[in-house]
C-alpha atoms as a PDB file:
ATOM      1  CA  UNK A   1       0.000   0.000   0.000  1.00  0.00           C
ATOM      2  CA  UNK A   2       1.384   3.320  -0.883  1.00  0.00           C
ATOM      3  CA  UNK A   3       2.156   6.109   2.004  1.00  0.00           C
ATOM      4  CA  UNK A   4       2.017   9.754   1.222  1.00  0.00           C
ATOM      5  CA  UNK A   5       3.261  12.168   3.696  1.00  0.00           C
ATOM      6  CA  UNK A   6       4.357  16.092   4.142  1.00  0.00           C
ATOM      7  CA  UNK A   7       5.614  17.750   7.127  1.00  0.00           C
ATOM      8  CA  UNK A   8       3.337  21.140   8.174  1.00  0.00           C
ATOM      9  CA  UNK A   9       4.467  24.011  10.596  1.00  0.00           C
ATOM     10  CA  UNK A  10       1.532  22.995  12.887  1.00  0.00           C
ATOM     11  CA  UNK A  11       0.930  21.815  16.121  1.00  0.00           C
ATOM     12  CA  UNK A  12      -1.301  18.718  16.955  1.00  0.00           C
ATOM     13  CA  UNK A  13      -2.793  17.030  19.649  1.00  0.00           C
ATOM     14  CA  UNK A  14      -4.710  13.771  20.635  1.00  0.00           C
ATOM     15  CA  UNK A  15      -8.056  14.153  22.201  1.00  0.00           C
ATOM     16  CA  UNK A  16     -11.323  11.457  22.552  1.00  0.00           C
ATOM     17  CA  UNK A  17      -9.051   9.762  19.791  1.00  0.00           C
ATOM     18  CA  UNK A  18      -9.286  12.199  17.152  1.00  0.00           C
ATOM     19  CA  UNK A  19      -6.049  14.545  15.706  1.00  0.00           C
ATOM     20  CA  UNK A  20      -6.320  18.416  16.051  1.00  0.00           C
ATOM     21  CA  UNK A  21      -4.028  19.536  13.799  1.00  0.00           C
ATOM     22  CA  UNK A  22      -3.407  23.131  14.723  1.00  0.00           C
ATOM     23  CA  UNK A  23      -1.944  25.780  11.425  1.00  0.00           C
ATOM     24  CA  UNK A  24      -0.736  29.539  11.832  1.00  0.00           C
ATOM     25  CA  UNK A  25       2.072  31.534  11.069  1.00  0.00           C
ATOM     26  CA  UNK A  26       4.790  31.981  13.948  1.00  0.00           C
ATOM     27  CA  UNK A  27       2.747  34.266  16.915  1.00  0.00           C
ATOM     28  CA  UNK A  28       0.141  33.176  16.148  1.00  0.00           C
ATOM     29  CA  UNK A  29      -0.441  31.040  19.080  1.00  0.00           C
ATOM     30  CA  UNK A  30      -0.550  27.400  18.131  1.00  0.00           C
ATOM     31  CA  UNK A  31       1.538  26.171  21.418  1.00  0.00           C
ATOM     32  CA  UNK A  32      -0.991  28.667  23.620  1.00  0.00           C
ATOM     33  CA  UNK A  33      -3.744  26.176  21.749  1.00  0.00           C
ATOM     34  CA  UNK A  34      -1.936  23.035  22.266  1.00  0.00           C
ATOM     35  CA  UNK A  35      -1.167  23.429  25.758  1.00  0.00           C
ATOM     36  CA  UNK A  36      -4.525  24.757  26.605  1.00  0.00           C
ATOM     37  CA  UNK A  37      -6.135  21.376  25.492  1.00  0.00           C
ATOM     38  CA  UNK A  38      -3.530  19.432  27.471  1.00  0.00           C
ATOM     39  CA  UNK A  39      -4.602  20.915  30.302  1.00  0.00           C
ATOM     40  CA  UNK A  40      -8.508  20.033  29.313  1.00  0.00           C
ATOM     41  CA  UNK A  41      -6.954  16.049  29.111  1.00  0.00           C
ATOM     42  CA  UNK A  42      -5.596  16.043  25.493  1.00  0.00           C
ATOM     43  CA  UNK A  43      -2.221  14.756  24.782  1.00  0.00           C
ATOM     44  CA  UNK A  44       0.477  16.244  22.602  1.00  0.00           C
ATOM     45  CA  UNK A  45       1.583  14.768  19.401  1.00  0.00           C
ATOM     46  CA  UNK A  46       3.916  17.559  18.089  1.00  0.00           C
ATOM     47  CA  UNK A  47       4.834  20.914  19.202  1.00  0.00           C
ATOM     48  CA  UNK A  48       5.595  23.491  16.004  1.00  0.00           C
ATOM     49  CA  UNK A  49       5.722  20.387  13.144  1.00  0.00           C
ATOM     50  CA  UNK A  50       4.062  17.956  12.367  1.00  0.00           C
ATOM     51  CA  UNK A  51       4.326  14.718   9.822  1.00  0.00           C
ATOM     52  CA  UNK A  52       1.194  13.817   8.425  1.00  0.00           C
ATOM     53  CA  UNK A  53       1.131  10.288   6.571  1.00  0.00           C
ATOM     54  CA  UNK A  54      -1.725   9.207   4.480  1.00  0.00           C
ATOM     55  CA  UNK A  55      -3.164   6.118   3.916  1.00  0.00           C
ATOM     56  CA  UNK A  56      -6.182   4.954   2.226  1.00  0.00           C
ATOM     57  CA  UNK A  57      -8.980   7.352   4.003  1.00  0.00           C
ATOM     58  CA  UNK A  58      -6.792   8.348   6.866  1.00  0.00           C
ATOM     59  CA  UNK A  59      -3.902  10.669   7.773  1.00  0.00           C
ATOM     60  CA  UNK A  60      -2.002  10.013  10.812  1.00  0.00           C
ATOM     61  CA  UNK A  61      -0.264  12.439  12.768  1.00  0.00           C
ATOM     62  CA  UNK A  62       3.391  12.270  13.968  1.00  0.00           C
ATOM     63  CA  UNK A  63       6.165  14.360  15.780  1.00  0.00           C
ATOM     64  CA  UNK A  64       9.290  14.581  13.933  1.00  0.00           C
ATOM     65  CA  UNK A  65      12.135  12.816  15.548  1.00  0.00           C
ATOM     66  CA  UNK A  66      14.330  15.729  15.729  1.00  0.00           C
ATOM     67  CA  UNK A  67      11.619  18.091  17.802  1.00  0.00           C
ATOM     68  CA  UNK A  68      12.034  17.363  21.912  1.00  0.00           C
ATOM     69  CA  UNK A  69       9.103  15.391  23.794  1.00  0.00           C
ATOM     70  CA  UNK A  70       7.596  18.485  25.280  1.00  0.00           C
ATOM     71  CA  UNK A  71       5.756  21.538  24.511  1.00  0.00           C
ATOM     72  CA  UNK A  72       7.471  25.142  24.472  1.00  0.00           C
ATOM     73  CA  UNK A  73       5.882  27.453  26.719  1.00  0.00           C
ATOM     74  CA  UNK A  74       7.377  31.252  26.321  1.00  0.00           C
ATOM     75  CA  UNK A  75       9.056  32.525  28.912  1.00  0.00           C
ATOM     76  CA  UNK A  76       9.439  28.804  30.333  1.00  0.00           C
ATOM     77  CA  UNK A  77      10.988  26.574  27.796  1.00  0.00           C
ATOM     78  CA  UNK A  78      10.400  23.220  26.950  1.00  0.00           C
ATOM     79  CA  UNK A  79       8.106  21.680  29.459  1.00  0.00           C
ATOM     80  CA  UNK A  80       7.067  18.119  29.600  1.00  0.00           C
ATOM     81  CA  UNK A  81       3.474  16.936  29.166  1.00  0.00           C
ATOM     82  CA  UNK A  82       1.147  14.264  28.517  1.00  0.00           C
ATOM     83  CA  UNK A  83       1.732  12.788  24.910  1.00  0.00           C
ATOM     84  CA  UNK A  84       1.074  10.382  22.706  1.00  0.00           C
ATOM     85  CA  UNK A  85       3.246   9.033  19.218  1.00  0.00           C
ATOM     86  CA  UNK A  86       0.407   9.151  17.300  1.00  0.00           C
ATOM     87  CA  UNK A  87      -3.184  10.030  16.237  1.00  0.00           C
ATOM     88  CA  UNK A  88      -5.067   9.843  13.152  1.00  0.00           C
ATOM     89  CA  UNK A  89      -6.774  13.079  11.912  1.00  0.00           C
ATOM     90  CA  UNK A  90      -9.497  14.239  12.439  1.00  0.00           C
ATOM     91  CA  UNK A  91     -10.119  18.297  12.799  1.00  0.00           C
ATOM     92  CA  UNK A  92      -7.661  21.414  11.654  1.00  0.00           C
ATOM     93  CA  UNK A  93      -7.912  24.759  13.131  1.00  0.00           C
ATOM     94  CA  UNK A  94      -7.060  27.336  10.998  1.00  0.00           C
ATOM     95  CA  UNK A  95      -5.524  30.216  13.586  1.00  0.00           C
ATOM     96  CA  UNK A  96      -4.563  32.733  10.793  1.00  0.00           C
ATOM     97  CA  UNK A  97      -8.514  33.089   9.593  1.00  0.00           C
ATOM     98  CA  UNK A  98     -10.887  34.671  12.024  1.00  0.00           C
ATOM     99  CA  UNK A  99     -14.964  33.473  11.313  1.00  0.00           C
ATOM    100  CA  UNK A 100     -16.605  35.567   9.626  1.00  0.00           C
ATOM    101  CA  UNK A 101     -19.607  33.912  11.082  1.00  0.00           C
ATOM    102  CA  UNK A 102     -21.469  33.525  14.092  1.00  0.00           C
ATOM    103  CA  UNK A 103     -22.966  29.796  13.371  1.00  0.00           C
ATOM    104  CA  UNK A 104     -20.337  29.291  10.021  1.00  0.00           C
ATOM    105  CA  UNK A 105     -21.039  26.763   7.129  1.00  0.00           C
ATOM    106  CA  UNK A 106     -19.605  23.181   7.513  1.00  0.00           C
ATOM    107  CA  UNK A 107     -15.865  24.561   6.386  1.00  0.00           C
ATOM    108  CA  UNK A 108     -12.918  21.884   4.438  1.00  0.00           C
ATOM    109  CA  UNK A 109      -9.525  21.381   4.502  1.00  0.00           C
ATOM    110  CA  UNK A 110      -7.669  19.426   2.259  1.00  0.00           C
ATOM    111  CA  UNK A 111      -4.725  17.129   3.340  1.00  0.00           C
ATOM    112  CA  UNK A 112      -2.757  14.994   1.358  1.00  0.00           C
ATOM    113  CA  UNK A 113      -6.159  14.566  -1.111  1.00  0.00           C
ATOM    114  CA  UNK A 114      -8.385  14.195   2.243  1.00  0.00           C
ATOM    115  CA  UNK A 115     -10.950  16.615   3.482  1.00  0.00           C
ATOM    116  CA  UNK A 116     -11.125  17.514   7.528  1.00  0.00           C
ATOM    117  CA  UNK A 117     -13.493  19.566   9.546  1.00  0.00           C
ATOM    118  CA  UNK A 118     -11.996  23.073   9.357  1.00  0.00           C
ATOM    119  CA  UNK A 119     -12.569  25.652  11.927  1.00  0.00           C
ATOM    120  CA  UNK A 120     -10.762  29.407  11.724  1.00  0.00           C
ATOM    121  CA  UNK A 121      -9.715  29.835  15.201  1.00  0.00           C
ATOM    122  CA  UNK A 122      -8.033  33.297  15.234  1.00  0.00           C
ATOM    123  CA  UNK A 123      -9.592  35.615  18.211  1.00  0.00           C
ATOM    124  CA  UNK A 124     -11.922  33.313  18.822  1.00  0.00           C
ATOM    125  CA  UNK A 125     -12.777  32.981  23.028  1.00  0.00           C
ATOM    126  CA  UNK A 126     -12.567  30.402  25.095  1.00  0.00           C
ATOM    127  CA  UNK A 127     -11.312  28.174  21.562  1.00  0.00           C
ATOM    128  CA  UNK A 128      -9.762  25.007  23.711  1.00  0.00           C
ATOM    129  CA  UNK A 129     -12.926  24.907  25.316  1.00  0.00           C
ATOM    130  CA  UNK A 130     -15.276  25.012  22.134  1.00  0.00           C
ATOM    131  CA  UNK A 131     -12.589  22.300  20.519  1.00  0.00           C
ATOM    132  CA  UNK A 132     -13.249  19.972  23.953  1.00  0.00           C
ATOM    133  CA  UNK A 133     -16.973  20.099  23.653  1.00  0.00           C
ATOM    134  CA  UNK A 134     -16.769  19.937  19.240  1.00  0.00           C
ATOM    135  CA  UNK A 135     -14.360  16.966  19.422  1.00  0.00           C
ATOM    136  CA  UNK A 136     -16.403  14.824  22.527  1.00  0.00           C
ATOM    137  CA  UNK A 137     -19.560  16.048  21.196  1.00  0.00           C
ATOM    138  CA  UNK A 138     -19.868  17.265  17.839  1.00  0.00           C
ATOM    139  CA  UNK A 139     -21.613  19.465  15.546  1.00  0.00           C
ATOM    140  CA  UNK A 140     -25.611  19.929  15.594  1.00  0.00           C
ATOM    141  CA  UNK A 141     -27.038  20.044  11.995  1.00  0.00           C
ATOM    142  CA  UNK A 142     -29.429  23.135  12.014  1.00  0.00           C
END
């Protein structure tokens, strides 16, 4: 079976079994994200980069060997933390879009010729905590 893969400047985390794959430019706050759903009881994949690999309908998410086991927190360092090797895909937040919407369409992102859930996270309040309930939960059709 063949493997596609590409490396992202993203962060990603483990949570109810599902990837959160977590995009932005530098600032933009993707370790802030990461370790605030830690601290809700998800588990870190990969702080700053991530590996995606693709096969058949799924993409699994990996640290690259050359990042440390840990999450950078500014003005701390590199801090250790519940993690996990692994996790297949399952949402991306977007934290260099801001919603336009108050109850947005159904959004896509494409990975490796996959589509995932995509929410646009930047400015948005209280996001770990609306990722906790989204990912454990899910979406209500309206």
């Amino acid at each position: 079976m063949t493997h596609t893969s590409q490396r992202v400047h993203g962060s990603s985390v483990e949570l109810a079994g599902q990837g959160i794959l977590i995009l932005g430019p530098s600032g933009a706050g993707k370790s802030s994200l990461a370790r605030d759903l830690v601290v809700l009881g998800a588990r870190l994949i990969a702080d700053d980069q991530t590996i995606l690999v693709g096969q058949g309908t799924t993409v699994t998410m990996t640290r690259p060997p050359s990042l440390p086991q840990g999450i950078e927190l500014r003005g701390i360092g590199v801090v250790a933390c519940p993690m996990v090797d692994t996790a297949p895909l399952g949402v991306v937040v977007d934290l260099s879009q801001r919603e336009p919407d108050r109850i947005p369409p159904q959004r896509e992102y494409a990975v490796l010729d996959r589509k995932f859930p995509l929410i646009y996270g930047a400015g948005l309040d209280g996001l770990a905590q609306s990722l906790y309930l989204y990912v454990n939960h899910g979406r209500l059709p309206i």
